[in-house]
PDB file of N, CA and C in Angstrom:
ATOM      1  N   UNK A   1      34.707  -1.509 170.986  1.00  0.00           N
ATOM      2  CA  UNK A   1      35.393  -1.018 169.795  1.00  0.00           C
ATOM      3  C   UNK A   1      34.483  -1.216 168.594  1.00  0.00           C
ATOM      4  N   UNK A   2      34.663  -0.181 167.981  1.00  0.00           N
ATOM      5  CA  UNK A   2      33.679  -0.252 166.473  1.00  0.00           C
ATOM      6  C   UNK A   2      34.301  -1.094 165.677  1.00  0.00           C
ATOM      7  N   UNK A   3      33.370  -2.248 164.775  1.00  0.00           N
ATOM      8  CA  UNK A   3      34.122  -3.024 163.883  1.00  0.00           C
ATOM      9  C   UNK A   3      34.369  -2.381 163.004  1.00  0.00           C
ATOM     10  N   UNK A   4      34.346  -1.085 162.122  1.00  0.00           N
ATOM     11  CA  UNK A   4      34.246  -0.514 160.910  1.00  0.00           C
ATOM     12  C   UNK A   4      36.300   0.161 161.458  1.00  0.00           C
ATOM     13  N   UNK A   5      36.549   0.184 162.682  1.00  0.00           N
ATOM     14  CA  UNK A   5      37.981   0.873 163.384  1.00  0.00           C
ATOM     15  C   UNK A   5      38.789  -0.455 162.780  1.00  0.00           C
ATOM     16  N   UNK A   6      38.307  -1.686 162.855  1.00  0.00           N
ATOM     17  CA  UNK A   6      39.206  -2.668 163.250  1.00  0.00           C
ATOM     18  C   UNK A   6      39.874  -3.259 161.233  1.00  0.00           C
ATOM     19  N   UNK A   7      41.293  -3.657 161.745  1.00  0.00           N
ATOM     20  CA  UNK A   7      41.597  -4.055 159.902  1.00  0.00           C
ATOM     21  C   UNK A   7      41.301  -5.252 160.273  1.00  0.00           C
ATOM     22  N   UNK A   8      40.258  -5.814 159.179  1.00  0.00           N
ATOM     23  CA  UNK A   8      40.288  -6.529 158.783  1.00  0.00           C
ATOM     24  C   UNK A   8      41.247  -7.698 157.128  1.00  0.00           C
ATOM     25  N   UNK A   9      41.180  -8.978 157.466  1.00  0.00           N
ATOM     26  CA  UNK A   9      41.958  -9.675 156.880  1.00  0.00           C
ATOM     27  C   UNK A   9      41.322 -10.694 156.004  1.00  0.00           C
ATOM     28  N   UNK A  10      41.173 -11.249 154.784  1.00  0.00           N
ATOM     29  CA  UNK A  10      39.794 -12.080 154.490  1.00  0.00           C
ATOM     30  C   UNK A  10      40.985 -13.400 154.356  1.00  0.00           C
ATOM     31  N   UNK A  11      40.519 -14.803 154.566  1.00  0.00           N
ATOM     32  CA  UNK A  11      40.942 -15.809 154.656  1.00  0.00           C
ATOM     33  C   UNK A  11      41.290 -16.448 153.533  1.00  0.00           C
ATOM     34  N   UNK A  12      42.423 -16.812 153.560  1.00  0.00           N
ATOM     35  CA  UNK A  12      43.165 -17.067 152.507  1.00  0.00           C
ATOM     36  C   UNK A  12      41.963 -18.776 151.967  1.00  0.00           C
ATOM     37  N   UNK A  13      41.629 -19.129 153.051  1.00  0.00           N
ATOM     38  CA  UNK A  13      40.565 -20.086 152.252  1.00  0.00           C
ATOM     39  C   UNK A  13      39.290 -20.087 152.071  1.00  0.00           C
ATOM     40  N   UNK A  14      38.739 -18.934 151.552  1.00  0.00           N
ATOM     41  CA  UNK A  14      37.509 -18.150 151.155  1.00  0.00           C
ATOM     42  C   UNK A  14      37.829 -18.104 149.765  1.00  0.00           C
ATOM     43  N   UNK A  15      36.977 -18.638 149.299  1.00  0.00           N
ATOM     44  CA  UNK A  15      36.963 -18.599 147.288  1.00  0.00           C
ATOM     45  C   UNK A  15      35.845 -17.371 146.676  1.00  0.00           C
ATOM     46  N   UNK A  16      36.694 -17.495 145.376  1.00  0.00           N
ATOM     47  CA  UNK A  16      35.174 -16.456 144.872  1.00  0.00           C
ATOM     48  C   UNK A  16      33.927 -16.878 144.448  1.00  0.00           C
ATOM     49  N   UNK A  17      33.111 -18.030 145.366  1.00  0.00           N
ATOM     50  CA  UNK A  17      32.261 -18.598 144.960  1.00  0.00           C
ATOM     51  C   UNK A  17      31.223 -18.157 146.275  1.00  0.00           C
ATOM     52  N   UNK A  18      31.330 -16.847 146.900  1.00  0.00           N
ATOM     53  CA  UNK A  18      30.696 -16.295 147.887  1.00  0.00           C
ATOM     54  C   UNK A  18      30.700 -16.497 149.559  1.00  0.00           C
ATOM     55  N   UNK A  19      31.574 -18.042 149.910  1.00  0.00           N
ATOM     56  CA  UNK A  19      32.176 -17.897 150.704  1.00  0.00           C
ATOM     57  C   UNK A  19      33.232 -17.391 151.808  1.00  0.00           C
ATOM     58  N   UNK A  20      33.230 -16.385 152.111  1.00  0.00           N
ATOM     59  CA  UNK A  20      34.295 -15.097 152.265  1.00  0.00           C
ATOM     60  C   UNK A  20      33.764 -14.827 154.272  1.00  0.00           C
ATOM     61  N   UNK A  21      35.257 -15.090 154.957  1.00  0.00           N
ATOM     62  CA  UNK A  21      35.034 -14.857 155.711  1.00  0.00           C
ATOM     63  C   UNK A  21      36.451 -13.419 156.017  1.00  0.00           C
ATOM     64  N   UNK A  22      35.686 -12.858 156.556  1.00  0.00           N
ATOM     65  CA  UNK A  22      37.092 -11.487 156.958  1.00  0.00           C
ATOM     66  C   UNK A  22      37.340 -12.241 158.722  1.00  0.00           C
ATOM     67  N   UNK A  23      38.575 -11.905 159.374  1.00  0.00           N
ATOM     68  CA  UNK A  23      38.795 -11.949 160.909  1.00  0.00           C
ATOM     69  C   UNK A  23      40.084 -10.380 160.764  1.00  0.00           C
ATOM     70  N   UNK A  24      39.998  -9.975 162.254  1.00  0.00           N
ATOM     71  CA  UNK A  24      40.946  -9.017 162.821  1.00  0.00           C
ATOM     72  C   UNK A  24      41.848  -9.562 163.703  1.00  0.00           C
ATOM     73  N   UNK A  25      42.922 -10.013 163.995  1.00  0.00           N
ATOM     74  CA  UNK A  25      43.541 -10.684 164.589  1.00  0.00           C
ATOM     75  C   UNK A  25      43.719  -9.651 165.160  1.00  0.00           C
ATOM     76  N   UNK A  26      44.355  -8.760 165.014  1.00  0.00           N
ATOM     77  CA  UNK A  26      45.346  -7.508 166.029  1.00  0.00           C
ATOM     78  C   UNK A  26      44.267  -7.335 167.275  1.00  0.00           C
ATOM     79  N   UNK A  27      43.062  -7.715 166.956  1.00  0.00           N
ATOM     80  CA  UNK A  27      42.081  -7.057 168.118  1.00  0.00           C
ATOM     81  C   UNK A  27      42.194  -8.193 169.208  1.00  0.00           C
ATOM     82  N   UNK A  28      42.847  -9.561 168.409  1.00  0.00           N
ATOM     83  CA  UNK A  28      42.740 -10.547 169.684  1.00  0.00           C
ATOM     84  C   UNK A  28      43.588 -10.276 171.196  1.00  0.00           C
ATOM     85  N   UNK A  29      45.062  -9.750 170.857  1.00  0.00           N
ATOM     86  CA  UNK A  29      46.002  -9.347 171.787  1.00  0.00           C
ATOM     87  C   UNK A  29      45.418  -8.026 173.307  1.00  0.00           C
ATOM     88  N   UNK A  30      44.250  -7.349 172.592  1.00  0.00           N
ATOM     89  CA  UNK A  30      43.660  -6.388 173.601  1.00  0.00           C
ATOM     90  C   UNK A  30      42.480  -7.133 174.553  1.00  0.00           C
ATOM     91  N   UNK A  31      41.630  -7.970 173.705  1.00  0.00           N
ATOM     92  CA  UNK A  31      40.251  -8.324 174.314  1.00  0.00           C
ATOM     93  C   UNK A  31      40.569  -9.531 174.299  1.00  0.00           C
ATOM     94  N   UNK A  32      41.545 -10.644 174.102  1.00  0.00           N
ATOM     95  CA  UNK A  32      40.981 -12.282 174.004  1.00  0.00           C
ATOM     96  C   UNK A  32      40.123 -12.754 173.478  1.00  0.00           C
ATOM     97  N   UNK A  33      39.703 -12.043 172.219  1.00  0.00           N
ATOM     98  CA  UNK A  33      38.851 -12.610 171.320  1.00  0.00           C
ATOM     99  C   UNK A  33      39.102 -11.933 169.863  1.00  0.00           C
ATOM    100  N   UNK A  34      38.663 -13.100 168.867  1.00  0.00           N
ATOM    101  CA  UNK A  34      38.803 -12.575 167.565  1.00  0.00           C
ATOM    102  C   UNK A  34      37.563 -11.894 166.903  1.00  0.00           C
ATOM    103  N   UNK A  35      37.477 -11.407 166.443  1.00  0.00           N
ATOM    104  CA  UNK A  35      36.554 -10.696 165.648  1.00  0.00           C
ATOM    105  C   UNK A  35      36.284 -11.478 164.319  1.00  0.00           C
ATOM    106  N   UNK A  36      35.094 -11.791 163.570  1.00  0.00           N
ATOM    107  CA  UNK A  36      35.099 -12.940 162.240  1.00  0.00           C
ATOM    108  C   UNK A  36      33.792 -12.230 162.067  1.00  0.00           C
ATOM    109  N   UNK A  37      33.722 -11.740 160.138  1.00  0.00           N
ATOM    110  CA  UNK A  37      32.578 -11.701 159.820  1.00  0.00           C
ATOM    111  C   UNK A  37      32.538 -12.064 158.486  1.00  0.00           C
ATOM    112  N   UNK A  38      31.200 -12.013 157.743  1.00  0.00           N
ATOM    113  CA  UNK A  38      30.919 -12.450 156.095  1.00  0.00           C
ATOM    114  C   UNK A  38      31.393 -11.185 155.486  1.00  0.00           C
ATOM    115  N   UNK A  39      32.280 -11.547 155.008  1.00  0.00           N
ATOM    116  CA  UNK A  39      32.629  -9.938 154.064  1.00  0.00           C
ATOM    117  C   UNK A  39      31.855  -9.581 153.279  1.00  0.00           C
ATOM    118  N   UNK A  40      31.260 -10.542 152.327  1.00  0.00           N
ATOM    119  CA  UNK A  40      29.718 -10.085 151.580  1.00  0.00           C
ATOM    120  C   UNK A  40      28.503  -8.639 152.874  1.00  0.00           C
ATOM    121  N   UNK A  41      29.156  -8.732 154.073  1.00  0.00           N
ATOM    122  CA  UNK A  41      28.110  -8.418 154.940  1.00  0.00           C
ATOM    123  C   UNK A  41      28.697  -7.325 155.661  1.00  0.00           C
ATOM    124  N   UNK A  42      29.351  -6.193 155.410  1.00  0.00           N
ATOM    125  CA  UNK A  42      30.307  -5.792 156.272  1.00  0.00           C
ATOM    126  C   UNK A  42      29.760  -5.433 157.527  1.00  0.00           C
ATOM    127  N   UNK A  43      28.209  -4.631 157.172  1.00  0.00           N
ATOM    128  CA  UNK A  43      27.321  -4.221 158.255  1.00  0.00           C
ATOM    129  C   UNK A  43      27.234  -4.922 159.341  1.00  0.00           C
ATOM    130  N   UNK A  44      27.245  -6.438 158.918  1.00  0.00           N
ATOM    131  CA  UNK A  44      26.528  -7.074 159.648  1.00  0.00           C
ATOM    132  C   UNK A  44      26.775  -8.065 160.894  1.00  0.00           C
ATOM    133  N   UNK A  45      26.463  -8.382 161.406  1.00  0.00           N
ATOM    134  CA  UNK A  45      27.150  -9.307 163.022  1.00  0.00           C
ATOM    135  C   UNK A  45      28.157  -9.441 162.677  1.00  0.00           C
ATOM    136  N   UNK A  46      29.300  -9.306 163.716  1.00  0.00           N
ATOM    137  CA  UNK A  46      30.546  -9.690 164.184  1.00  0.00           C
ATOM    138  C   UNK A  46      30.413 -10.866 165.056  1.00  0.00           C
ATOM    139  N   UNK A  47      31.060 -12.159 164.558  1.00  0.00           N
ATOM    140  CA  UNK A  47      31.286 -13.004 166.103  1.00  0.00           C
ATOM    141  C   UNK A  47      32.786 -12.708 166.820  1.00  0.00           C
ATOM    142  N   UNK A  48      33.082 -12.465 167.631  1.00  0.00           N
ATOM    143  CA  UNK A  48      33.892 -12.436 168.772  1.00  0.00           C
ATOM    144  C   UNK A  48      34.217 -13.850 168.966  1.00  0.00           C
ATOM    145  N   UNK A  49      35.342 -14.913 168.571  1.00  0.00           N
ATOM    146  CA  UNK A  49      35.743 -16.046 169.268  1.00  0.00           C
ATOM    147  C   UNK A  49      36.504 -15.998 170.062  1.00  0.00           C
ATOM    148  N   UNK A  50      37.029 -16.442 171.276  1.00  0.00           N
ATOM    149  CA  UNK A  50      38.136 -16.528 171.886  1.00  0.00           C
ATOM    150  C   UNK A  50      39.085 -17.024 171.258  1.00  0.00           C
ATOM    151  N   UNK A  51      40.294 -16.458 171.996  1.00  0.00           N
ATOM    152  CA  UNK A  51      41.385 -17.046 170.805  1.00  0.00           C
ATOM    153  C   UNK A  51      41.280 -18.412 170.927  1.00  0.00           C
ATOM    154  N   UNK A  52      41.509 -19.091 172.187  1.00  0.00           N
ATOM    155  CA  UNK A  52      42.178 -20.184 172.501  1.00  0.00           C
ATOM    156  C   UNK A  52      40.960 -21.184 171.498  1.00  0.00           C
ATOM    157  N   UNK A  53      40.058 -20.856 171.248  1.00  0.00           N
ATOM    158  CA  UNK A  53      39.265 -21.685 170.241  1.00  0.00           C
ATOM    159  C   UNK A  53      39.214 -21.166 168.762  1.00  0.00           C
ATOM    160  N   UNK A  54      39.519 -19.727 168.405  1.00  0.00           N
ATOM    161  CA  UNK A  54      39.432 -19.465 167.268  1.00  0.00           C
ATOM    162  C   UNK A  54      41.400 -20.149 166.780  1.00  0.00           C
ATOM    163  N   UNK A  55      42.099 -20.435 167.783  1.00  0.00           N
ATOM    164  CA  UNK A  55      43.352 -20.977 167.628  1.00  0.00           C
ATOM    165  C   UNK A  55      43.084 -22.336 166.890  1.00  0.00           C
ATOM    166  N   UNK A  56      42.221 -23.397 168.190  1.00  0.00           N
ATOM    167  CA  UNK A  56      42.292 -24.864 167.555  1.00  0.00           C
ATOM    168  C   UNK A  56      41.374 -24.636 166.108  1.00  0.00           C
ATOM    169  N   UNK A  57      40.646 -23.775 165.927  1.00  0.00           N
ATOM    170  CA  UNK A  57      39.558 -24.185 164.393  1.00  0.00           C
ATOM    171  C   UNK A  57      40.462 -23.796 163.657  1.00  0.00           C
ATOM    172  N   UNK A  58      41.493 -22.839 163.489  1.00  0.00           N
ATOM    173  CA  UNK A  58      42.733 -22.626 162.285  1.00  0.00           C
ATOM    174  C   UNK A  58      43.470 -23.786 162.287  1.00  0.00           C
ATOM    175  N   UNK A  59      44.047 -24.223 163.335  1.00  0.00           N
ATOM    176  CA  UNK A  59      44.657 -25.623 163.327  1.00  0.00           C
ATOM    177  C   UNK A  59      44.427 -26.848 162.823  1.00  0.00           C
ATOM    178  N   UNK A  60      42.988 -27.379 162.993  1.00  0.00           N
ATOM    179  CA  UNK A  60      41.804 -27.957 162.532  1.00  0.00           C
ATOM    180  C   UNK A  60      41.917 -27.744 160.853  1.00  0.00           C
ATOM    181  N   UNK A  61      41.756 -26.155 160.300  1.00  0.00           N
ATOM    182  CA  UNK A  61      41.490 -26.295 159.171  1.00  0.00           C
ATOM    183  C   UNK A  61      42.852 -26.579 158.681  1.00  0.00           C
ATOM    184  N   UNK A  62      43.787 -26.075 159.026  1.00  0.00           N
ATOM    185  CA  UNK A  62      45.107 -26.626 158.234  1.00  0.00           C
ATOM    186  C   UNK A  62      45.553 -27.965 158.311  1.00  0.00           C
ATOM    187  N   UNK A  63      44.853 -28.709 159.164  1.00  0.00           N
ATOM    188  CA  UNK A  63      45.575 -30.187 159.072  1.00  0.00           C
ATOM    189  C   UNK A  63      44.347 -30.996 158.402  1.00  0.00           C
ATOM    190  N   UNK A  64      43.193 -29.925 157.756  1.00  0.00           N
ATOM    191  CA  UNK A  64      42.290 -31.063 157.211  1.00  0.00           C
ATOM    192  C   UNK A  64      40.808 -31.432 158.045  1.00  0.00           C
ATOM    193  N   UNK A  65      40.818 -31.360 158.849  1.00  0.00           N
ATOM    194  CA  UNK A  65      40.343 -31.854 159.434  1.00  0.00           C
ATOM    195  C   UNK A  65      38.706 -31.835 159.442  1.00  0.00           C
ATOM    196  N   UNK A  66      38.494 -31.084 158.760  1.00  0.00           N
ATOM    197  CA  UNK A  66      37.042 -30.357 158.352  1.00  0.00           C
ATOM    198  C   UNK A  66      36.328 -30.717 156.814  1.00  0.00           C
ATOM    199  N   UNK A  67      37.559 -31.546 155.861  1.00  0.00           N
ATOM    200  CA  UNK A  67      37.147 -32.229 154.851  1.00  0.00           C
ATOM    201  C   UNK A  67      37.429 -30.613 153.693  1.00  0.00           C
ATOM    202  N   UNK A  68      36.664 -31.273 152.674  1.00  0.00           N
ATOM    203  CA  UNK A  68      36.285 -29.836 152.114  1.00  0.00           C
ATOM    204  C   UNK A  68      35.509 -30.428 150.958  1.00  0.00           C
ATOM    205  N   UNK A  69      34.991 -28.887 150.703  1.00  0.00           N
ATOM    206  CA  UNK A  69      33.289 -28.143 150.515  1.00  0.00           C
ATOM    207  C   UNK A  69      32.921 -29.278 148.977  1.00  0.00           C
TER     208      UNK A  69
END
C-alpha cells in the first residue's frame, strides 16, 4: 500500500518545536503493523511497527515511562 493512500494522524504529543511524529492506525487492522513517520518528512521512510509493540510504546508513553524531553 502507498503511504501517500494511507490517513494519517500526528500525535497528540508532538510539539511545535519540530518533533512531529504522524502514525495510520486504520492500516494496523489489515497488515498487523502500524505505519509511523516524521511529518516534517512526508516523502520519507515509513516504519511499519507491529501492533503488539507499537501497543506497549503508547502505553509506556502514557504512564510516563519514557521521562520527558
Amino acid at each position: 500500500m502507498a503511504t501517500e493512500s494511507l490517513h494519517w494522524f500526528k500525535s497528540s504529543y508532538s510539539n511545535n518545536g519540530g518533533s512531529c511524529v504522524e502514525w495510520a492506525p486504520a492500516h494496523a487492522a489489515a497488515t498487523g503493523t502500524v505505519p509511523v513517520r516524521d511529518s516534517k518528512s512526508l516523502g520519507g521512510p515509513v516504519l511499519h511497527i507491529p501492533t503488539h509493540a507499537f501497543t506497549s510504546f503508547v502505553t509506556g508513553v502514557k504512564a510516563g515511562d519514557f521521562g520527558t524531553a
